[in-house]
Protein backbone atom coordinates (compact mmCIF):
# COMPACT_ATOMS: atom_id res chain seq x y z
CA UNK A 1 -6.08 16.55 0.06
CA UNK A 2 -7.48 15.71 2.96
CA UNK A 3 -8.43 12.86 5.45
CA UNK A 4 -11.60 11.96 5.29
CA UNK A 5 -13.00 10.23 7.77
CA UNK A 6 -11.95 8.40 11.44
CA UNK A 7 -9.52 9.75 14.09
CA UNK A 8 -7.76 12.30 12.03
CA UNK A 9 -11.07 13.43 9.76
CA UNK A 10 -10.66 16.53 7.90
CA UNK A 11 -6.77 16.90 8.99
CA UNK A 12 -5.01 18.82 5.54
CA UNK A 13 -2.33 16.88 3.66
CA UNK A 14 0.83 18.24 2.30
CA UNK A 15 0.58 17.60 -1.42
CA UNK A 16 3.79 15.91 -3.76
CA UNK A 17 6.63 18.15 -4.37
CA UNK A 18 7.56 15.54 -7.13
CA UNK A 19 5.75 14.99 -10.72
CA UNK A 20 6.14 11.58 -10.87
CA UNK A 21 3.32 11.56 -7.74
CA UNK A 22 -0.39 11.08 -8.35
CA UNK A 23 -2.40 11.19 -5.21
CA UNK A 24 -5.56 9.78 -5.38
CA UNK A 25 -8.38 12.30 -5.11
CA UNK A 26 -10.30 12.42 -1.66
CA UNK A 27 -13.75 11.66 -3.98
CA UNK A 28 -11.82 8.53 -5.08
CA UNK A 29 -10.11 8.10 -1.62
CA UNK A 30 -13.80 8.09 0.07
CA UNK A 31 -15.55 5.53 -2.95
CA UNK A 32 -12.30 3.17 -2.31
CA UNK A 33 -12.83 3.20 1.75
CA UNK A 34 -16.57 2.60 1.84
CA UNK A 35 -15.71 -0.55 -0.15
CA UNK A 36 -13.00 -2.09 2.30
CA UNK A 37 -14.35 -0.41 5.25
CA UNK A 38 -15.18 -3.93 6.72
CA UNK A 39 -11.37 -5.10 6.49
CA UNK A 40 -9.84 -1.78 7.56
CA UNK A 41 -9.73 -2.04 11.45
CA UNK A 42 -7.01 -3.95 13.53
CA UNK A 43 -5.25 -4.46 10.01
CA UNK A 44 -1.93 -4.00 8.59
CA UNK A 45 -1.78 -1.86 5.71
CA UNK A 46 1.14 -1.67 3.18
CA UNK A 47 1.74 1.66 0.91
CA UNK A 48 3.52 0.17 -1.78
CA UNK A 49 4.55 3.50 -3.51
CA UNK A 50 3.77 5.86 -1.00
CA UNK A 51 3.94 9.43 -2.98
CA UNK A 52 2.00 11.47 -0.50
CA UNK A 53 0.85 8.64 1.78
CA UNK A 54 -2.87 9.76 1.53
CA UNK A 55 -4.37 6.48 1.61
CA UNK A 56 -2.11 4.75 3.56
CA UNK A 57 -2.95 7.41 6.42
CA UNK A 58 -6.78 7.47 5.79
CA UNK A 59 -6.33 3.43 6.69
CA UNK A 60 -4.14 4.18 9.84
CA UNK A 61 -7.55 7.03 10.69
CA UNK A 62 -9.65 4.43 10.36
CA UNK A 63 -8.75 1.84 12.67
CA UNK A 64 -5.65 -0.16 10.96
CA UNK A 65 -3.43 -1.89 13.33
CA UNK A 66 -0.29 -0.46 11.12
CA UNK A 67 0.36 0.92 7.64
CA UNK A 68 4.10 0.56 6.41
CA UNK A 69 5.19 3.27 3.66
CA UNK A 70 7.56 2.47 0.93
CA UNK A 71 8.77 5.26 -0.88
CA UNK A 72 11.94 5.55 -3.41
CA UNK A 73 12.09 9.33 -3.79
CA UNK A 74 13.61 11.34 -0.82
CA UNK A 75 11.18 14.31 -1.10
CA UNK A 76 8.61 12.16 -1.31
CA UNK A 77 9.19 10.39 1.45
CA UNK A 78 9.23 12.94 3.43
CA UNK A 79 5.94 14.48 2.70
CA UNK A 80 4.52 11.29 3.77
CA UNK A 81 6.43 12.15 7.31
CA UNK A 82 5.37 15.48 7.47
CA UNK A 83 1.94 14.24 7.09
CA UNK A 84 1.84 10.99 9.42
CA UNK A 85 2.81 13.79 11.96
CA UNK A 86 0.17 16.50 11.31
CA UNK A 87 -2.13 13.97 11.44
CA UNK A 88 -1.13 12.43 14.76
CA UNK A 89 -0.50 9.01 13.16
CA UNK A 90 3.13 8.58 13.12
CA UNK A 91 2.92 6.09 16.47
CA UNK A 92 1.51 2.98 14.22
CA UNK A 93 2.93 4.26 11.26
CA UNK A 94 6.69 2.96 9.60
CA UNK A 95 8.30 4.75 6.46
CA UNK A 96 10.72 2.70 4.55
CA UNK A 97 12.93 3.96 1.86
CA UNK A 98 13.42 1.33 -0.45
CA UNK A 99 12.59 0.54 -4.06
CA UNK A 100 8.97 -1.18 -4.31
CA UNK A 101 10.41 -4.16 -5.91
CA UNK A 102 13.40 -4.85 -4.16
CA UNK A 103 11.05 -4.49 -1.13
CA UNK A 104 8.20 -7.19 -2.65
CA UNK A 105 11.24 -9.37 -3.94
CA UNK A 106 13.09 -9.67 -0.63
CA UNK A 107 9.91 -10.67 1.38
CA UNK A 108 9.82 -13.10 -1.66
CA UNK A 109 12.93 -14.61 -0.77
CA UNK A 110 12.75 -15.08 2.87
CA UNK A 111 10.69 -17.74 2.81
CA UNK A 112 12.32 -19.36 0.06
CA UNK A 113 15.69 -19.35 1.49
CA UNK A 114 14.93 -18.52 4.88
CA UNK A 115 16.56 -15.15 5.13
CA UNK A 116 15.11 -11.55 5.60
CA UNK A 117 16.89 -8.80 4.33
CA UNK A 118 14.46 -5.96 5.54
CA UNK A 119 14.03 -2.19 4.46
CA UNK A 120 13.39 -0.39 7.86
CA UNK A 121 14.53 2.43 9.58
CA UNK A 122 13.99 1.42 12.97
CA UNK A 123 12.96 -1.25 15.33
CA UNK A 124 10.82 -4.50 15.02
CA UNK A 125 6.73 -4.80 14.42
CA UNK A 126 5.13 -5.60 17.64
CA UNK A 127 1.44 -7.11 17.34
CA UNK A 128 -1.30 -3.87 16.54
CA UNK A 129 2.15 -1.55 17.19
CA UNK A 130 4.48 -0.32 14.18
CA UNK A 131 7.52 2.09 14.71
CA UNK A 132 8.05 5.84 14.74
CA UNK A 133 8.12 7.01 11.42
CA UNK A 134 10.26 10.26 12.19
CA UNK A 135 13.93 8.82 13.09
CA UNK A 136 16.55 8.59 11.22
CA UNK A 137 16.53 5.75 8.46
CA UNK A 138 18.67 3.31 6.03
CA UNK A 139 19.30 3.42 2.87
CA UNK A 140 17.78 0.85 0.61
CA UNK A 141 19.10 -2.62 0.76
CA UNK A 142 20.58 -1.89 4.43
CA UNK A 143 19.60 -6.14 6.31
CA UNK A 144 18.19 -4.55 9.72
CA UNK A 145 16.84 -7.32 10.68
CA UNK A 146 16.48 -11.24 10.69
CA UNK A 147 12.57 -11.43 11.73
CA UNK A 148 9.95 -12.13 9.73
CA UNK A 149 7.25 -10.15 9.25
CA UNK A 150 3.76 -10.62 9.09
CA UNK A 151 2.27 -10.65 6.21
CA UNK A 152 -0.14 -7.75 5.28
CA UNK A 153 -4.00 -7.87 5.33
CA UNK A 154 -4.44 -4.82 2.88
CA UNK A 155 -1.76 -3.88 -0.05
CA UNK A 156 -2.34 -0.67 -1.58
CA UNK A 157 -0.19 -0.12 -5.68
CA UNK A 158 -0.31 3.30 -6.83
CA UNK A 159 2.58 3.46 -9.32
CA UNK A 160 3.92 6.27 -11.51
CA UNK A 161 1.92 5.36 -14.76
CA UNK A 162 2.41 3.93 -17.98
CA UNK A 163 5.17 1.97 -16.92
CA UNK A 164 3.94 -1.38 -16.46
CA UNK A 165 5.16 -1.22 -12.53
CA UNK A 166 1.88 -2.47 -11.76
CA UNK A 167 1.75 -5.37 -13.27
CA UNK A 168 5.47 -5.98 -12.30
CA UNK A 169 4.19 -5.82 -8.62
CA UNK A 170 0.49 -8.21 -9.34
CA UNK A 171 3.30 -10.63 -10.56
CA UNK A 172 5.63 -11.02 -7.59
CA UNK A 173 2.85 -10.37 -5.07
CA UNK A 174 0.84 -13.47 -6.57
CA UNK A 175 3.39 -15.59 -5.00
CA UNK A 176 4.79 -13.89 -2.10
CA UNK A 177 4.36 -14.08 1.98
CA UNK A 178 3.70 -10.89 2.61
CA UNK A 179 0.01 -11.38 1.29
CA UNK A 180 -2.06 -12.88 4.13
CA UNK A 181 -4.38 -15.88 3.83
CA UNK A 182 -7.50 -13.45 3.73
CA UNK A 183 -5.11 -10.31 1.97
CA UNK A 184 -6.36 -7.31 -0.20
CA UNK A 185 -4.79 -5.67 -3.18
CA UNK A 186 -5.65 -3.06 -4.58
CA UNK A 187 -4.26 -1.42 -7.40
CA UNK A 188 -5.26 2.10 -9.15
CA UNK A 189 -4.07 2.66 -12.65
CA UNK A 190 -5.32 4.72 -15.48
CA UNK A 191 -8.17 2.71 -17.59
CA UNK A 192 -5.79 2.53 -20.31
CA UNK A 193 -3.21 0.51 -18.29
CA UNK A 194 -6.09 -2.47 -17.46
CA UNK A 195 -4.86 -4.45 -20.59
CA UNK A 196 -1.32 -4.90 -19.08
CA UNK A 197 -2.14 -5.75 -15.57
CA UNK A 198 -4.93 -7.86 -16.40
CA UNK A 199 -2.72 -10.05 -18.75
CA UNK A 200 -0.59 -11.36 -15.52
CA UNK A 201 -1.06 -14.99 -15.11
CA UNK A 202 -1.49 -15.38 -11.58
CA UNK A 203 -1.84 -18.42 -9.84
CA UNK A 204 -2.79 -17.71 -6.38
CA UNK A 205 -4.62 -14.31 -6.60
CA UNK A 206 -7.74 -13.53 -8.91
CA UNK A 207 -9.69 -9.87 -9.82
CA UNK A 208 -12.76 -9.87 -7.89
CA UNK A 209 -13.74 -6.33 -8.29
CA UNK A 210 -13.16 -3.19 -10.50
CA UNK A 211 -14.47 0.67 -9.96
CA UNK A 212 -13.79 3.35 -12.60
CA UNK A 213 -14.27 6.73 -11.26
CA UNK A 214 -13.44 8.83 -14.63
CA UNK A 215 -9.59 8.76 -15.07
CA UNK A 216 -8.92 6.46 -12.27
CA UNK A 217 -9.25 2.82 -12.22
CA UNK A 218 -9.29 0.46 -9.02
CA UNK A 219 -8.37 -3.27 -9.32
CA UNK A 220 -9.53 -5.55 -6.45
CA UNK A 221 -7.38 -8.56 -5.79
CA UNK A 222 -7.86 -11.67 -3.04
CA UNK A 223 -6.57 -15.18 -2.90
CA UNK A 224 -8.72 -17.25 -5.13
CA UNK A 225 -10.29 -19.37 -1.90
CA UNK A 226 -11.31 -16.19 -0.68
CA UNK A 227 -13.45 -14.57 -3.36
CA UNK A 228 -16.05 -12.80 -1.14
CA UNK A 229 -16.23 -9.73 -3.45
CA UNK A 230 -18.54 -10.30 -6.65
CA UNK A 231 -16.82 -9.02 -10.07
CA UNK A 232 -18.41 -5.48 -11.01
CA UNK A 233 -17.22 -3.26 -13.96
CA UNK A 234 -19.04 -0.37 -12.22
CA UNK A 235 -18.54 3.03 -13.82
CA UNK A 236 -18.66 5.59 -11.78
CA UNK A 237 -18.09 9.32 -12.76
C-alpha cells in the first residue's frame, strides 16, 4: 500500500497486523479519489473503521482540512499511527479508539439531548486544524469533552465483512449530525453484501452512485436535496 497522490504521494504504508482488516487496494483507492476529488480539499474526513487508515490518509494528502480515525482494535490502531507519522500527516490527523457505533450513536444523541460524550484522545477541533494523533489516549466511552463537533463533509465505512456492520452504520448515519448538509458516504462492501445495505430505509440519505471494481463494491451516499451524482452501476474490473 501506498499513497497515491498529493503531499505525501508514493509514501509506503504499514499493512494490518490483524485479519479482520481489509485495506482497500491502491487501484481501488485511486478509482474512489478521482470520483470525490472535487469535495476532498478543506474537508473533514471521518475513517469510520480505520484498519490501516489508507484512505483516510490519502484524503488528509490531498488537501482535507482533517480526517478523524476510529479504530476498535489496539494493533490496529496503531498501524494507522505509525502511518499518519511516516507520512507526515499526523498534525491534521486525530485517532480515536472507540467502537464505530458507540461513536455514530453518541454524536446521535447530542443533539437529541444536548450532551456530547466524545471518543478523543486529546484536545478540541479547531477550524481546518485536528489534534496530534501520537499522545496518549482514552479508552472507549471516556466524556472528554462537552463541545460539539462539526459535522463531517466526507464519511468513509469499511467494515469487517459479512456482518451486516454496514448497514448498521447507513442506518444511524441517515439520521445523525455528524453528516453535513452537503456530506458524503461512502461505503465499500463485497458485491454480495449490496442486498443488506441497500434494504435500509433511509429517510434523509439516498444511493446516488455505485462502482464495482471486481471484489470490491463502493456505495455513494448524499442527502436527498443534494443529489449531484447521477446513479451508475458501472463495472469496472
Amino acid at each position: 500500500m501506498r499513497v497515491v497522490t498529493g503531499e505525501a504521494k508514493g509514501r509506503k504504508l504499514k499493512g494490518p497486523t490483524t485479519t479482520g482488516t481489509r485495506p482497500i487496494i491502491d487501484r481501488v483507492k485511486q478509482a474512489l479519489f478521482n470520483i470525490i476529488a472535487a469535495r476532498v480539499e478543506d474537508a473533514r474526513f471521518l475513517d469510520l473503521f480505520a484498519g490501516t487508515g489508507s484512505v483516510g490518509i490519502e484524503a488528509l494528502s490531498r488537501g482535507a482540512a482533517s480526517a478523524t480515525f476510529i479504530e476498535l482494535d489496539h494493533q490496529a490502531l496503531a498501524v494507522v499511527r505509525e502511518n499518519l507519522q511516516i507520512t507526515g500527516l499526523a498534525d491534521r490527523a486525530e485517532t480515536i479508539h472507540a467502537d464505530a457505533f458507540k461513536y455514530l450513536q453518541n454524536g446521535q444523541s447530542q443533539t437529541q439531548h444536548g450532551q456530547h460524550k466524545q471518543y478523543r484522545q486529546h484536545k478540541q477541533h479547531k477550524k481546518h486544524t485536528a489534534t496530534s494523533s501520537m499522545e496518549p489516549h482514552n479508552e472507549p466511552g471516556t466524556p472528554l469533552s462537552s463541545a460539539q463537533p462539526a459535522p463531517y463533509d466526507i464519511i468513509y465505512i469499511a467494515p469487517p465483512q459479512y456482518q451486516e456492520m454496514a448497514a448498521r452504520a447507513l442506518g444511524i448515519l441517515d439520521s445523525s449530525p455528524l453528516v453535513a448538509s452537503t456530506g458524503l458516504i461512502i461505503i465499500q462492501i463485497h458485491p454480495k453484501e449490496r442486498g443488506a445495505v441497500a434494504a435500509v430505509p433511509l429517510t434523509r440519505l439516498a444511493l446516488t452512485d455505485e462502482r464495482r471494481y471486481g471484489s470490491t463494491l463502493l456505495l455513494f451516499y448524499t442527502m436527498k436535496e443534494e443529489q449531484s451524482i447521477n446513479v451508475d452501476t458501472t463495472t469496472e474490473t
